[in-house]
Protein backbone atom coordinates (compact mmCIF):
# COMPACT_ATOMS: atom_id res chain seq x y z
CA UNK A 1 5.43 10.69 -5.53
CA UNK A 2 4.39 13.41 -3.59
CA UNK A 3 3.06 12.36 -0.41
CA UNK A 4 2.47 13.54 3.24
CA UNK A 5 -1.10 12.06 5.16
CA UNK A 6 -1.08 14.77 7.46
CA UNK A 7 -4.27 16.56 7.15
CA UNK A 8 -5.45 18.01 10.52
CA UNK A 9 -3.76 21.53 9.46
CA UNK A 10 -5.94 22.37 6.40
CA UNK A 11 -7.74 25.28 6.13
CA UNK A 12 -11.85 23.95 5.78
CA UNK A 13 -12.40 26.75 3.25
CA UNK A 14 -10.10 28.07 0.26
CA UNK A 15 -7.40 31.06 1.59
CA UNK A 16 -6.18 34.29 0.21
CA UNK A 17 -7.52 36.72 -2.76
CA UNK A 18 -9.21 35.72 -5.52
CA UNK A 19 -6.96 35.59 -8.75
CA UNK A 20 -7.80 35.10 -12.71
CA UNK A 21 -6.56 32.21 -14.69
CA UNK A 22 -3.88 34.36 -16.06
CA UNK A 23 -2.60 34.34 -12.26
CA UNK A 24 -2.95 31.34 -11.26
CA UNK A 25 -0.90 30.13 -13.89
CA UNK A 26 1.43 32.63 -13.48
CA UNK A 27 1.18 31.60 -9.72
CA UNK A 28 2.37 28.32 -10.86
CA UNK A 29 5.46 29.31 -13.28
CA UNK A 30 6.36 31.15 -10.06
CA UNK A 31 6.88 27.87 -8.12
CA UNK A 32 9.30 26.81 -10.93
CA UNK A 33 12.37 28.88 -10.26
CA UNK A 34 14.99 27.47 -8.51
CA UNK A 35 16.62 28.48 -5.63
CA UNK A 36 18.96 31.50 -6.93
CA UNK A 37 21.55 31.17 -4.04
CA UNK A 38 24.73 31.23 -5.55
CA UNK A 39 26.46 29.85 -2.84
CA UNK A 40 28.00 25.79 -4.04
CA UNK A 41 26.06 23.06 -2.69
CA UNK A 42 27.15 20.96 -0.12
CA UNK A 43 27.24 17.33 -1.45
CA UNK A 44 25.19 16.06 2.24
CA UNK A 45 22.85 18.66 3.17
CA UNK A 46 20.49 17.86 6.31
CA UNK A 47 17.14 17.26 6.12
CA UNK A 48 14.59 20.10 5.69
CA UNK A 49 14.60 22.62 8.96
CA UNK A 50 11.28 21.70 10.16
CA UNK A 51 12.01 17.56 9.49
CA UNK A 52 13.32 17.14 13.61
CA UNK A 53 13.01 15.91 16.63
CA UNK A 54 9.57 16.70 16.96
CA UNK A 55 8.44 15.48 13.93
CA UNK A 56 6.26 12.43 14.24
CA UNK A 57 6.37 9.14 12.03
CA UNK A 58 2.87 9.90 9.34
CA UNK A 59 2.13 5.64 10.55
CA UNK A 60 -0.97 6.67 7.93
CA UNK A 61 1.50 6.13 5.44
CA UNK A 62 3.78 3.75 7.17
CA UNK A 63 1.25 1.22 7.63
CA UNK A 64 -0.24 0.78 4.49
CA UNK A 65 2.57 0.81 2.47
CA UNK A 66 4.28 -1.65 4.60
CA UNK A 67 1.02 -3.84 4.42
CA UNK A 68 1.03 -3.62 0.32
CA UNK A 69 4.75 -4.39 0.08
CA UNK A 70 4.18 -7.45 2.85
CA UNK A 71 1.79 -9.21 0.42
CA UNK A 72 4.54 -8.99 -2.99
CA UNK A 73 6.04 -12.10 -2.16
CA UNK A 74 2.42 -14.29 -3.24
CA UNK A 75 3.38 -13.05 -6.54
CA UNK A 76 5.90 -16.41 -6.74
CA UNK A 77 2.97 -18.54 -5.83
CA UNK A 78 0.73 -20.38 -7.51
CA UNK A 79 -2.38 -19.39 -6.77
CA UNK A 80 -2.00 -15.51 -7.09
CA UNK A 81 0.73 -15.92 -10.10
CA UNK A 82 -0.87 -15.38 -13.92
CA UNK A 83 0.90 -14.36 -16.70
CA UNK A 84 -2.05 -12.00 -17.95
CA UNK A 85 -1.42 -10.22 -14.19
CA UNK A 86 2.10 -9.16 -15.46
CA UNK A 87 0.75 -8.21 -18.60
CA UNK A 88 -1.56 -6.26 -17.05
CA UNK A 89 1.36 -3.48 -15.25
CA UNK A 90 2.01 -1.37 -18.69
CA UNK A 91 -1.62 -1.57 -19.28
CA UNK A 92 -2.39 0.05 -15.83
CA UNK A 93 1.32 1.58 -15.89
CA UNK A 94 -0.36 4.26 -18.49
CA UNK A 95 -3.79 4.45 -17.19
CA UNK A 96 -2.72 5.38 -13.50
CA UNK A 97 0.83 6.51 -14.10
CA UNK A 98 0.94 8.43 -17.33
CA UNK A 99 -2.62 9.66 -17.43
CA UNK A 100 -3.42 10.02 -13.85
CA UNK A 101 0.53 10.89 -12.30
CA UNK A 102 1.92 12.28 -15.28
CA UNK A 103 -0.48 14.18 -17.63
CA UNK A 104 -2.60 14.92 -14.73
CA UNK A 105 -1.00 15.56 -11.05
CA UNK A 106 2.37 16.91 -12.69
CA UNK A 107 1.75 18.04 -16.40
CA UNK A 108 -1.26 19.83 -15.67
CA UNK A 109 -2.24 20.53 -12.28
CA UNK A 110 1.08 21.45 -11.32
CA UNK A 111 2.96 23.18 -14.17
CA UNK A 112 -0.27 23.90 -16.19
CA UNK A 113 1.07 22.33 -19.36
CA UNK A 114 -2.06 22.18 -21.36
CA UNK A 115 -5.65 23.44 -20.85
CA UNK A 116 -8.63 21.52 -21.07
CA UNK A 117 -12.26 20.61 -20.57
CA UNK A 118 -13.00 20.46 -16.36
CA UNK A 119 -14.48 17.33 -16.11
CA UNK A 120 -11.34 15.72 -18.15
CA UNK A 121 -9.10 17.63 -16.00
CA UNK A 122 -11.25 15.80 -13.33
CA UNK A 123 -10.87 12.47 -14.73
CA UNK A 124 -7.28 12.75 -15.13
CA UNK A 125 -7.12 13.92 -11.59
CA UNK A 126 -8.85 11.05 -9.80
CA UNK A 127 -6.40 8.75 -12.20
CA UNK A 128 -4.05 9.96 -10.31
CA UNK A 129 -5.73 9.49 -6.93
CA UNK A 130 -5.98 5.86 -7.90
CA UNK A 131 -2.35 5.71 -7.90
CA UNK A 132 -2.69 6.29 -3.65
CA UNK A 133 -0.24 9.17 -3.83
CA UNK A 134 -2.04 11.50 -1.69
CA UNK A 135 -4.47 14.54 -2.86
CA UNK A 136 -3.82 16.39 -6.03
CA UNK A 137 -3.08 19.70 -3.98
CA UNK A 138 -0.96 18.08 -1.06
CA UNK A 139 0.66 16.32 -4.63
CA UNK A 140 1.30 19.72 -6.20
CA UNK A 141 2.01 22.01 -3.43
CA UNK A 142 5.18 19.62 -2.59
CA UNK A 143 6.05 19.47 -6.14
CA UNK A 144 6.10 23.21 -6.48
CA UNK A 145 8.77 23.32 -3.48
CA UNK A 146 11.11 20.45 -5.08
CA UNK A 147 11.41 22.98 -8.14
CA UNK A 148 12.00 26.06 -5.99
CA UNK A 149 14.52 24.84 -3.75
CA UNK A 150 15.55 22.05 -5.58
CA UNK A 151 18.22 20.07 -4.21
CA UNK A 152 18.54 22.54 -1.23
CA UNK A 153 17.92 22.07 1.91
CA UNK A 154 13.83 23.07 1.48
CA UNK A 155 14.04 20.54 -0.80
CA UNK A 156 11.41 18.00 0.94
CA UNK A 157 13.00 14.76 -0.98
CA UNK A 158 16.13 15.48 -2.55
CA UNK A 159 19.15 12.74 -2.78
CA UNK A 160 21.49 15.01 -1.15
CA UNK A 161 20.00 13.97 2.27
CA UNK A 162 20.29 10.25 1.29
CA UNK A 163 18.98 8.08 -1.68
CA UNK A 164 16.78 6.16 0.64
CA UNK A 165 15.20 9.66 1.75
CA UNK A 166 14.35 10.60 -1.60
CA UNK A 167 12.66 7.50 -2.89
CA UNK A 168 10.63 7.18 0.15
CA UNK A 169 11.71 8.16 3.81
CA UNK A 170 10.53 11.63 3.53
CA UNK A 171 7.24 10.47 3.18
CA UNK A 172 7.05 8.73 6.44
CA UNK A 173 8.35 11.56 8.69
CA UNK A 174 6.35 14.84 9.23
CA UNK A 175 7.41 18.02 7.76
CA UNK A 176 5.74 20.65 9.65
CA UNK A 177 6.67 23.30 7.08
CA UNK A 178 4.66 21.74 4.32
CA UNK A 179 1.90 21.09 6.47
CA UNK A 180 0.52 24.73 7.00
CA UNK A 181 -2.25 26.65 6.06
CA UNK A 182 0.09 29.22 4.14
CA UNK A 183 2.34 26.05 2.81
CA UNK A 184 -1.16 25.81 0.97
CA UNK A 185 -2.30 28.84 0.42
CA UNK A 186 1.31 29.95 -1.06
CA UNK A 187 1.70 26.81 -3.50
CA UNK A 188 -1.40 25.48 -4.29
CA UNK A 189 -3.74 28.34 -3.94
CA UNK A 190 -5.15 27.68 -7.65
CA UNK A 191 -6.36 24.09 -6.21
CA UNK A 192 -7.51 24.84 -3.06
CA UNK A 193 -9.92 27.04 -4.57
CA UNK A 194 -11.73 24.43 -6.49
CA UNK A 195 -14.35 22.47 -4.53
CA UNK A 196 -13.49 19.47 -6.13
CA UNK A 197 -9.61 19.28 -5.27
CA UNK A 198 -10.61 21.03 -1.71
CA UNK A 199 -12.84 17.61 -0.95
CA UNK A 200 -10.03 15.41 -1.80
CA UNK A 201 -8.09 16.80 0.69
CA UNK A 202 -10.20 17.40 3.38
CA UNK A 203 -9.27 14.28 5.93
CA UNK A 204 -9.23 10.87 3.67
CA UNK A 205 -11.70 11.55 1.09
CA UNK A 206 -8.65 10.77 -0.85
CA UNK A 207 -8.01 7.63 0.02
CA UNK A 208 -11.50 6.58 0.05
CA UNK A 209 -11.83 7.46 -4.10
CA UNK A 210 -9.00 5.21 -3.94
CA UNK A 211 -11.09 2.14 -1.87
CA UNK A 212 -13.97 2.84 -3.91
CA UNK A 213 -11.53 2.37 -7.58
CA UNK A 214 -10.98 -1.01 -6.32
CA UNK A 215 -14.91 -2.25 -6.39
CA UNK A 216 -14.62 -1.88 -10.45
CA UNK A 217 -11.91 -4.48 -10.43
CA UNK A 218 -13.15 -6.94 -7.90
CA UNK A 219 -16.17 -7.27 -10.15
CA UNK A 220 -13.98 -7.43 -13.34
CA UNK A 221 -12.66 -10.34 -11.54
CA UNK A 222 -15.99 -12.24 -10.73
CA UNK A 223 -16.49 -11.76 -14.35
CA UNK A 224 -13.61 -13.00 -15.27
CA UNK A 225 -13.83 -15.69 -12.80
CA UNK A 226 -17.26 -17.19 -13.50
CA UNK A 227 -16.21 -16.80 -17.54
CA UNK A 228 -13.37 -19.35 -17.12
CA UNK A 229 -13.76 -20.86 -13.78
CA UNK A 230 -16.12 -24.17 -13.08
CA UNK A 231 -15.86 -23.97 -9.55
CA UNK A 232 -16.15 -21.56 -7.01
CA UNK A 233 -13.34 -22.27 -6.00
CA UNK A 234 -11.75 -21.32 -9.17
CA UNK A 235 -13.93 -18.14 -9.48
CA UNK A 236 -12.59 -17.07 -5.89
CA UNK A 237 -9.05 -17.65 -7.31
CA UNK A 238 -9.29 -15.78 -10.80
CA UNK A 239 -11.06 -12.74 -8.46
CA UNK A 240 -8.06 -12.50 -6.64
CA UNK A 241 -5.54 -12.63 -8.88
CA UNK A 242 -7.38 -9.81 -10.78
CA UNK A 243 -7.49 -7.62 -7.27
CA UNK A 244 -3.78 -8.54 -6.51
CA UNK A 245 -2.73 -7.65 -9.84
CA UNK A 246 -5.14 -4.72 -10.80
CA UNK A 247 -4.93 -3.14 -7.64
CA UNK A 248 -1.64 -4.17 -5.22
CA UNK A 249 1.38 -4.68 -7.43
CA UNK A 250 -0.27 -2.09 -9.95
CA UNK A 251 0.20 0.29 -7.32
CA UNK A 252 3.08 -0.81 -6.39
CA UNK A 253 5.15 -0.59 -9.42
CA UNK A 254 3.17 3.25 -10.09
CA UNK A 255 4.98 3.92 -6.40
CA UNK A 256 8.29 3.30 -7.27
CA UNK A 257 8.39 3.98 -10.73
CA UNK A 258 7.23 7.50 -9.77
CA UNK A 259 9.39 7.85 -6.48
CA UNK A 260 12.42 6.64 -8.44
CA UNK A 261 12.08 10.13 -10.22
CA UNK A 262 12.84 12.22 -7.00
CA UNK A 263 15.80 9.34 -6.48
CA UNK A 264 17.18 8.02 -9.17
CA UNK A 265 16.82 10.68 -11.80
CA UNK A 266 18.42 13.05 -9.40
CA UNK A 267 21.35 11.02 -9.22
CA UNK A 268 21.87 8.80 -12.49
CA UNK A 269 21.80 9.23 -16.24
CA UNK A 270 22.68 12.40 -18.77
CA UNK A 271 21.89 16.01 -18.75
CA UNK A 272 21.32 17.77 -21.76
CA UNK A 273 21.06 21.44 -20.20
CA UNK A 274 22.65 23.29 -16.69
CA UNK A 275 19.86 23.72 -14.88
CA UNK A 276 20.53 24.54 -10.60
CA UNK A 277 20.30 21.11 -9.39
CA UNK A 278 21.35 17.66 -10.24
CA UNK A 279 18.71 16.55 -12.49
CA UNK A 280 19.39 13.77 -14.42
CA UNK A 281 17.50 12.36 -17.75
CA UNK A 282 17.50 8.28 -16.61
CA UNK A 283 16.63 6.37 -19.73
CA UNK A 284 15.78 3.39 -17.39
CA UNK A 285 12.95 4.71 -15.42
CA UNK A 286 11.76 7.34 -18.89
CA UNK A 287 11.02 4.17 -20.49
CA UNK A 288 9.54 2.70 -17.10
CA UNK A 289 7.02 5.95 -16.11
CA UNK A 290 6.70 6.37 -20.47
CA UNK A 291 8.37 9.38 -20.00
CA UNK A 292 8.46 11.01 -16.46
CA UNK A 293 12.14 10.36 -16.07
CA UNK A 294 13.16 12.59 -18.97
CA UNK A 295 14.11 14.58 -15.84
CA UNK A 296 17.05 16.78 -16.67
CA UNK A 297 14.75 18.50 -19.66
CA UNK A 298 11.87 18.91 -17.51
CA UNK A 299 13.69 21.15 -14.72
CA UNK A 300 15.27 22.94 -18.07
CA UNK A 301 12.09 23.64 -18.98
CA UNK A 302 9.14 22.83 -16.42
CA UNK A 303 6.02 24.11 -18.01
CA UNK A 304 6.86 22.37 -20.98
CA UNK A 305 4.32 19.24 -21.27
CA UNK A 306 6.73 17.24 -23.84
CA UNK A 307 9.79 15.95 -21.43
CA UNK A 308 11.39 13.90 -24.20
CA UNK A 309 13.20 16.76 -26.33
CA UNK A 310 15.95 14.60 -28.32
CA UNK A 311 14.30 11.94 -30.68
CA UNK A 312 15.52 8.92 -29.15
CA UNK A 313 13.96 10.50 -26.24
CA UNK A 314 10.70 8.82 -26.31
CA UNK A 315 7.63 10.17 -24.10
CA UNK A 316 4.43 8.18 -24.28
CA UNK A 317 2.44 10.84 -22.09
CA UNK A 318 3.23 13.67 -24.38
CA UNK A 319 2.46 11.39 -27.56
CA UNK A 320 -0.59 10.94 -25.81
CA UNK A 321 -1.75 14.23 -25.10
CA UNK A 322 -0.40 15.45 -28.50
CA UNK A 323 -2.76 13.37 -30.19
CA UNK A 324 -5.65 14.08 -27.61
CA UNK A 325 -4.88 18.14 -28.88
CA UNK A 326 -5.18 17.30 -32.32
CA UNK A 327 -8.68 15.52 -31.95
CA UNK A 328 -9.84 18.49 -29.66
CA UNK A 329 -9.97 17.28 -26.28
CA UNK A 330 -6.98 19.19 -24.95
CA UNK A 331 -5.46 23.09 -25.90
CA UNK A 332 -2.65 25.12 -25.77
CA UNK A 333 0.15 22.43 -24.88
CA UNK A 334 2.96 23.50 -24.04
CA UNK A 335 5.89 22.75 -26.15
CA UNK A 336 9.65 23.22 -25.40
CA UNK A 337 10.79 26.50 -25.31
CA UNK A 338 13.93 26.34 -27.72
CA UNK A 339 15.14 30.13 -27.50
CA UNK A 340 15.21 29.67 -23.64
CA UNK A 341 16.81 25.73 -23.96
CA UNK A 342 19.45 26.99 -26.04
CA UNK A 343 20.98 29.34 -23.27
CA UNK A 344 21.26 26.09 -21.48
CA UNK A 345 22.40 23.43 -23.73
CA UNK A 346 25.44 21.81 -22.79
């Protein structure tokens, strides 16, 4: 996950020269190259330069993921336990994780993997928003930095700091570099000029698509509730199961899942190419994010949408938007580049 609440540094109107599409995706490919210092790695590098004393703890974040994690253990009792909650995690696992983190915030709005229709491009943006992993640009622009300095010290959440910093102690301490107007206006300039995107990130607009995605299941629940309850008692109980599943450990899971990326598949599992960093492809959390931690082959090849590139390999999200090109609904996606993956291949 991408994440950083600090918004009082954005500019209130979109920054710098207007550019065509051609640019802006260009723009983006730019983002994509690695650090080319050829000096070796350390195996402990510090944290980024402007990550210091002076930083201050983002409690934005702190709080409410410390609040959602507080509340897991009522999953063990009785009245918030159901068996059709568990069921429901891959269910929302690929609506708000593959569709909304992975087609959407990475696959296209950051490397530009495949084209399609606005308002879909919309959809599968607010998806994403639902998964309470900041705006789409503040989501891209520090995205675009892990793949230029990745695993260097710019790096905002690589393991070489610590594990525990790259699953999720970066996003609780404020790095002033990434909060700038020219952080945005050199990473995420394509973004920031849409209105839409711009909104989102203005102060918490953000987080209030996300309170306003949870009405949809609270009334799922009375539904649900009044449909199988006799009591009101029993309706209250069936509600709130359907919030605490739907919406809490839902989002839970989608935040680790998706942080375990920047972690784990930076520091377990295979690599099928040499790429400039210490990308790994984790079978464990490919299977768990239906294809996100395919991880080594995506820094090989980062515009590519298809992340699975061997055929045991198996990526859900590229399935997905595969068959969503053949019907129409989304063009021009972007397949591995074999000429280029071959230089690589180990």
């Amino acid at each position: 996950m991408a994440t950083d609440v600090k918004q009082d540094k954005l500019p209130s109107t979109a920054t710098g020269q207007d550019v065509t599409g051609a640019q802006r995706d260009q723009q983006a490919k730019d983002h994509h190259a690695h650090s080319c210092s050829s000096e070796p790695r350390a195996k402990h590098i510090p944290r980024p330069e402007m990550v210091d004393e002076k930083s201050r703890i983002i409690w934005e974040y702190v709080v409410p993921v410390a609040a959602f994690h507080l509340v897991i253990p009522l999953m063990f009792t009785s009245y918030f336990f159901s068996w059709w909650g568990v069921l429901f995690l891959p269910i929302g696992n690929y609506i708000f994780t593959s569709m909304g983190i992975g087609a959407g915030y990475h696959r296209l709005l950051t490397h530009r993997g495949f084209d399609c229709p606005k308002w879909f491009e919309y959809l599968l943006a607010t998806l994403g928003v639902c998964s309470l992993q900041d705006s789409p640009a503040r989501w891209v622009l520090v995205h675009r930095v892990h793949h230029q300095h990745s695993d260097h010290q710019p790096d905002p959440h690589t393991p070489r700091v610590s594990a525990y910093w790259s699953h999720m102690g970066w996003m609780f301490v404020e790095n002033r570099e990434l909060s700038t107007v020219a952080a945005y206006d050199r990473y995420c300039r394509d973004l920031m000029k849409d209105k839409y995107y711009m909104w989102l990130t203005k102060g918490i607009n953000w987080v209030w698509v996300y309170i306003l995605h949870t009405i949809p299941f609270t009334i799922a629940g009375v539904i649900a509730g009044l449909m199988l309850a006799s009591t009101t008692a029993g309706v209250v109980q069936i509600t709130a199961q359907v919030f605490f599943w739907g919406v809490i450990m839902r989002t839970v899971y989608t935040w680790h899942v998706t942080w375990a990326i920047n972690s784990a598949a930076h520091m377990w599992g295979y690599r099928n190419y040499e790429t400039r960093e210490d990308s790994r492809n984790n079978w464990v959390f490919a299977l768990l994010t239906n294809g996100e931690g395919w991880h080594n082959n995506h820094h090989a090849d980062p515009r590519s949408a298809q992340h699975g590139h061997r055929w045991w390999e198996v990526d859900v999200t590229y399935i997905s938007l595969a068959i969503l090109e053949k019907i129409g609904l989304i063009r021009n996606l972007a397949r591995p580049n074999n000429n280029a993956l071959s230089r690589k291949t180990l």
